[in-house]
C-alpha atoms as a PDB file:
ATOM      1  CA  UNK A   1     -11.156   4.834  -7.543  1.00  0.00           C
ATOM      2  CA  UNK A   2      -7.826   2.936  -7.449  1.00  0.00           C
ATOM      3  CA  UNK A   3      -7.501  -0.554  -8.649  1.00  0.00           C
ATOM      4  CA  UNK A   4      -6.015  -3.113  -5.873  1.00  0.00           C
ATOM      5  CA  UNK A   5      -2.379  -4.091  -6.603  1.00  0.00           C
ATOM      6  CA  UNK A   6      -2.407  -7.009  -8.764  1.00  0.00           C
ATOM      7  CA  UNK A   7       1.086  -9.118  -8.584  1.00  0.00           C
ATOM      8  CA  UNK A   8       3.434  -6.072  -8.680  1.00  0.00           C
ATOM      9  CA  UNK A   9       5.756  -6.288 -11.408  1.00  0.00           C
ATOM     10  CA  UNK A  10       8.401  -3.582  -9.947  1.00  0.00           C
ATOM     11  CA  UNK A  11      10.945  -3.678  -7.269  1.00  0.00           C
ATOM     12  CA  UNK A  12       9.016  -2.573  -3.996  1.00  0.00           C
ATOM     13  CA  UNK A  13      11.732   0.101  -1.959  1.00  0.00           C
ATOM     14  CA  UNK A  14      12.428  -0.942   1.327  1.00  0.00           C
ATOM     15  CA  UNK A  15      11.017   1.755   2.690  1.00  0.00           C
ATOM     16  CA  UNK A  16       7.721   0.822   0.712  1.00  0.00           C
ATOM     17  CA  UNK A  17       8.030  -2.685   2.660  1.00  0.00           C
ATOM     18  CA  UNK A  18       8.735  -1.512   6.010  1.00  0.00           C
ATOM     19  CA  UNK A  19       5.400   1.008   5.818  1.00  0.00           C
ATOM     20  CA  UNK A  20       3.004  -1.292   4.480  1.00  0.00           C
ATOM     21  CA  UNK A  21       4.089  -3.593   6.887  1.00  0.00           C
ATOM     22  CA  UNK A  22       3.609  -0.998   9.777  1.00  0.00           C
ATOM     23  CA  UNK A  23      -0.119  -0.354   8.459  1.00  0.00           C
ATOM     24  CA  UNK A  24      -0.856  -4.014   9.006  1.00  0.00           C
ATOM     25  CA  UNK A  25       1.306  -4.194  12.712  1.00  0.00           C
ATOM     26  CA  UNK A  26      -0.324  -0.785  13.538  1.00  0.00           C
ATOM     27  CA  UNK A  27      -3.604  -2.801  14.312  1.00  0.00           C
ATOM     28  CA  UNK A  28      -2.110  -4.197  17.432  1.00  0.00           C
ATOM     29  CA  UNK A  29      -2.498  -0.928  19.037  1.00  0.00           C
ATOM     30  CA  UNK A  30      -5.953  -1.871  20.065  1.00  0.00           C
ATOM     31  CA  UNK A  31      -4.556  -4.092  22.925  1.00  0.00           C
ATOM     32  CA  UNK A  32      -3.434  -0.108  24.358  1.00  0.00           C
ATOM     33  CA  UNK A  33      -7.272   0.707  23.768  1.00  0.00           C
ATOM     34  CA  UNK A  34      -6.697   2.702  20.783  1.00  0.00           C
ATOM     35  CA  UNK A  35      -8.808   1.401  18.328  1.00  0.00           C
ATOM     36  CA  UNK A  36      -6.824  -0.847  15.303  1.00  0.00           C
ATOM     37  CA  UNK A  37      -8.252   1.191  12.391  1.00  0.00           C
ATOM     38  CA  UNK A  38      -5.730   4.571  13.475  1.00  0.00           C
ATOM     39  CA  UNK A  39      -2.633   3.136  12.105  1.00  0.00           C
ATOM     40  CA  UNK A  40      -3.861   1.901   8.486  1.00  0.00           C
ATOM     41  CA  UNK A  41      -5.418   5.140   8.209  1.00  0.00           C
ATOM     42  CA  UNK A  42      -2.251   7.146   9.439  1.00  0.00           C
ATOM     43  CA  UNK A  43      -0.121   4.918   6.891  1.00  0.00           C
ATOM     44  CA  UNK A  44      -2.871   5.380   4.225  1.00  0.00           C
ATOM     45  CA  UNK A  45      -3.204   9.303   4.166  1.00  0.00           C
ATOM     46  CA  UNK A  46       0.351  10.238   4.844  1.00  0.00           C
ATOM     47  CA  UNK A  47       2.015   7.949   2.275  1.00  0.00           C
ATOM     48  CA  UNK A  48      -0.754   7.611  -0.714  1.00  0.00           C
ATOM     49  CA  UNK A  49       1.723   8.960  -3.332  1.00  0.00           C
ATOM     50  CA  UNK A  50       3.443   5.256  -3.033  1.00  0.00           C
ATOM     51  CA  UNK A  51       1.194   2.576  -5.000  1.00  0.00           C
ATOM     52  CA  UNK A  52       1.905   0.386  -2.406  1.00  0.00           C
ATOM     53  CA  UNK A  53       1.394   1.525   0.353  1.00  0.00           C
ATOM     54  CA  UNK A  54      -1.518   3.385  -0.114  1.00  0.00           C
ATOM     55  CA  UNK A  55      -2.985  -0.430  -1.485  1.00  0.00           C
ATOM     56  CA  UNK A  56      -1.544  -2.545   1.640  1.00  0.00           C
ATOM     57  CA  UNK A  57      -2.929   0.870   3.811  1.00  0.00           C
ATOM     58  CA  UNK A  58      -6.154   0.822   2.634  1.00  0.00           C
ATOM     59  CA  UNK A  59      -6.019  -2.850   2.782  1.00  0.00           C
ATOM     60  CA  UNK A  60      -5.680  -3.310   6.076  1.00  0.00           C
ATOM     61  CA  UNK A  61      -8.057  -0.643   6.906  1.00  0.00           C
ATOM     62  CA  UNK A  62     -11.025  -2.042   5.638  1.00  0.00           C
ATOM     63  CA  UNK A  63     -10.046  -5.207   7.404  1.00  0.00           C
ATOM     64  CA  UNK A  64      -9.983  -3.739  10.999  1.00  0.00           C
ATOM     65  CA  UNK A  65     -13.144  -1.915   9.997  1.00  0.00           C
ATOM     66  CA  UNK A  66     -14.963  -5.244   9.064  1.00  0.00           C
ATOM     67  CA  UNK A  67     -13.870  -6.945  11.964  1.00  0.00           C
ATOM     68  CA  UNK A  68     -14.674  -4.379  14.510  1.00  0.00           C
ATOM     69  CA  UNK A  69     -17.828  -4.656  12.978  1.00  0.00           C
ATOM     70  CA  UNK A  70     -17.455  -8.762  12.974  1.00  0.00           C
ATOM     71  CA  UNK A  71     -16.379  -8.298  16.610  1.00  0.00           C
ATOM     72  CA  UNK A  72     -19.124  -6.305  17.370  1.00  0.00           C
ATOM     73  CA  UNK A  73     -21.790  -8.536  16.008  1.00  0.00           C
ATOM     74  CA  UNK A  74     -20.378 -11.179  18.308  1.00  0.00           C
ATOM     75  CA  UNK A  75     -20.562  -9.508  21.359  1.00  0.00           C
ATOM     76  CA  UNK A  76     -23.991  -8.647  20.659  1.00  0.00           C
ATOM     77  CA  UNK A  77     -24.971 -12.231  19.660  1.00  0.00           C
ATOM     78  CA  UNK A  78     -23.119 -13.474  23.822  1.00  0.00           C
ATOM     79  CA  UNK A  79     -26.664 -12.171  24.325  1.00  0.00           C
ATOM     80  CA  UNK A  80     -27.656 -15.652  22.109  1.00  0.00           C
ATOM     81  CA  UNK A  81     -25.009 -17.551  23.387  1.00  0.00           C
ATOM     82  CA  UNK A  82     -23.336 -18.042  20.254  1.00  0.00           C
ATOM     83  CA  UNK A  83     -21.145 -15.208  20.537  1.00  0.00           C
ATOM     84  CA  UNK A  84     -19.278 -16.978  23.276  1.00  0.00           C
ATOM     85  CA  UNK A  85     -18.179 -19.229  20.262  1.00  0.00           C
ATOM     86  CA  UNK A  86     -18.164 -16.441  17.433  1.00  0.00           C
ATOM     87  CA  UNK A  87     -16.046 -13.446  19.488  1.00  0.00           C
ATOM     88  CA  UNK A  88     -12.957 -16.306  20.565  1.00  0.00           C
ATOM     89  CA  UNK A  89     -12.965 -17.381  16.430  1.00  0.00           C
ATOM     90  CA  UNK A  90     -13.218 -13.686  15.293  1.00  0.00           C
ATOM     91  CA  UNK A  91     -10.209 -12.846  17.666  1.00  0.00           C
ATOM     92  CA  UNK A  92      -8.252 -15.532  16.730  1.00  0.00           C
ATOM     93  CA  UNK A  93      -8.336 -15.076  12.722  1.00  0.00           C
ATOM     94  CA  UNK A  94      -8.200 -11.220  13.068  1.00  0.00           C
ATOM     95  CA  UNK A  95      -4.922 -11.873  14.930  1.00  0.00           C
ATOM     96  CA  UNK A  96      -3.368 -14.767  12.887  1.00  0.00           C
ATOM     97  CA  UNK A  97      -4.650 -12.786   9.417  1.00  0.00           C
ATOM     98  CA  UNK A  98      -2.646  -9.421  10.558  1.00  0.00           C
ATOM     99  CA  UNK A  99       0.435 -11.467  11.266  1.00  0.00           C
ATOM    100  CA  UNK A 100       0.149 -13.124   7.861  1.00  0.00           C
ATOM    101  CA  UNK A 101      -0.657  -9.919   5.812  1.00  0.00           C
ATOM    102  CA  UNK A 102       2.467  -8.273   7.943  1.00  0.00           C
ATOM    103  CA  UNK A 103       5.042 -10.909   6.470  1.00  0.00           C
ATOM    104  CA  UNK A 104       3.852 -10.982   3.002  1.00  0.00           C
ATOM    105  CA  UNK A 105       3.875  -6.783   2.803  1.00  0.00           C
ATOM    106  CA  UNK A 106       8.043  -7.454   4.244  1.00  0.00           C
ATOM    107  CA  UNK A 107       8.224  -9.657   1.654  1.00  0.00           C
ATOM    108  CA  UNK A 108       7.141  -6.427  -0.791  1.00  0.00           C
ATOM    109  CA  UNK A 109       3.820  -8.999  -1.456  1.00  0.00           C
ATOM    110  CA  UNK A 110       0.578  -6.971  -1.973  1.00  0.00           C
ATOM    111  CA  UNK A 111      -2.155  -8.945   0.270  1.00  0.00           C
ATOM    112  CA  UNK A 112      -5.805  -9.511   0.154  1.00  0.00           C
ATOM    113  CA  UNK A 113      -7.851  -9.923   3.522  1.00  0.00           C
ATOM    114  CA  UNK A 114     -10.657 -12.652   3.190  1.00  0.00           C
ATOM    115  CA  UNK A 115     -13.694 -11.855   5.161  1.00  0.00           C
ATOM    116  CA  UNK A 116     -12.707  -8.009   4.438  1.00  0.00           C
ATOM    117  CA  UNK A 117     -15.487  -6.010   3.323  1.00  0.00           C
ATOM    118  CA  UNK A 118     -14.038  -2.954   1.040  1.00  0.00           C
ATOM    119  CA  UNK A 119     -15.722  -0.266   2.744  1.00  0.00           C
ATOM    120  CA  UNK A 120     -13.125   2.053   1.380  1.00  0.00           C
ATOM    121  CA  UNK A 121     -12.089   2.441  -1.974  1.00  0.00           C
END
């Protein structure tokens, strides 16, 4: 099991920046209908040799995966009512959280989802 990136005391490459940041944009495919947890993965199996990338990858992955299941719960719970008020709020922090994570892995930043359950280690 690999440790999450703590602050990284080495020079992150450039190309190290611009992949971890993919992995976190990737997610956006799901407004095409492909589901948000394809790129992360893509990122996190083809490029694991890089520390990280293979962190920010695996990173973002088990956020999409906890709030599909988040998302999920709330469209359920429109049943209730209350997911009329819980799918809007889930939407709008999965999308502001992405763009977040996205400019602190250009920034060569490792970044840590709240809300994210590590599902995958």
């Amino acid at each position: 099991m690999t440790a999450p990136l703590q602050e990284t005391s080495y020079e992150v490459s450039a190309e190290a920046r611009n992949w971890a940041t993919l992995s976190h944009l990737s997610a956006f495919v799901m407004f095409l209908g492909v589901p948000a947890v394809i790129g992360p993965l893509v990122a996190w199996l083809i490029k694991k040799d890089d520390p990280f990338i293979e962190d920010q990858a695996r990173e973002a992955l088990n956020f999409n995966i906890s709030f599909m299941i988040y998302g999920i719960a709330a469209g359920v719970l429109i049943l209730l009512a209350i997911g009329l008020i819980l799918l809007p709020v889930v939407l709008v922090t999965w999308f502001v959280l992405v763009i977040l994570a996205a400019v602190k892995a250009a920034r060569g930043e490792a970044y840590r989802y709240p809300f994210t359950m590590r599902l995958v280690n």
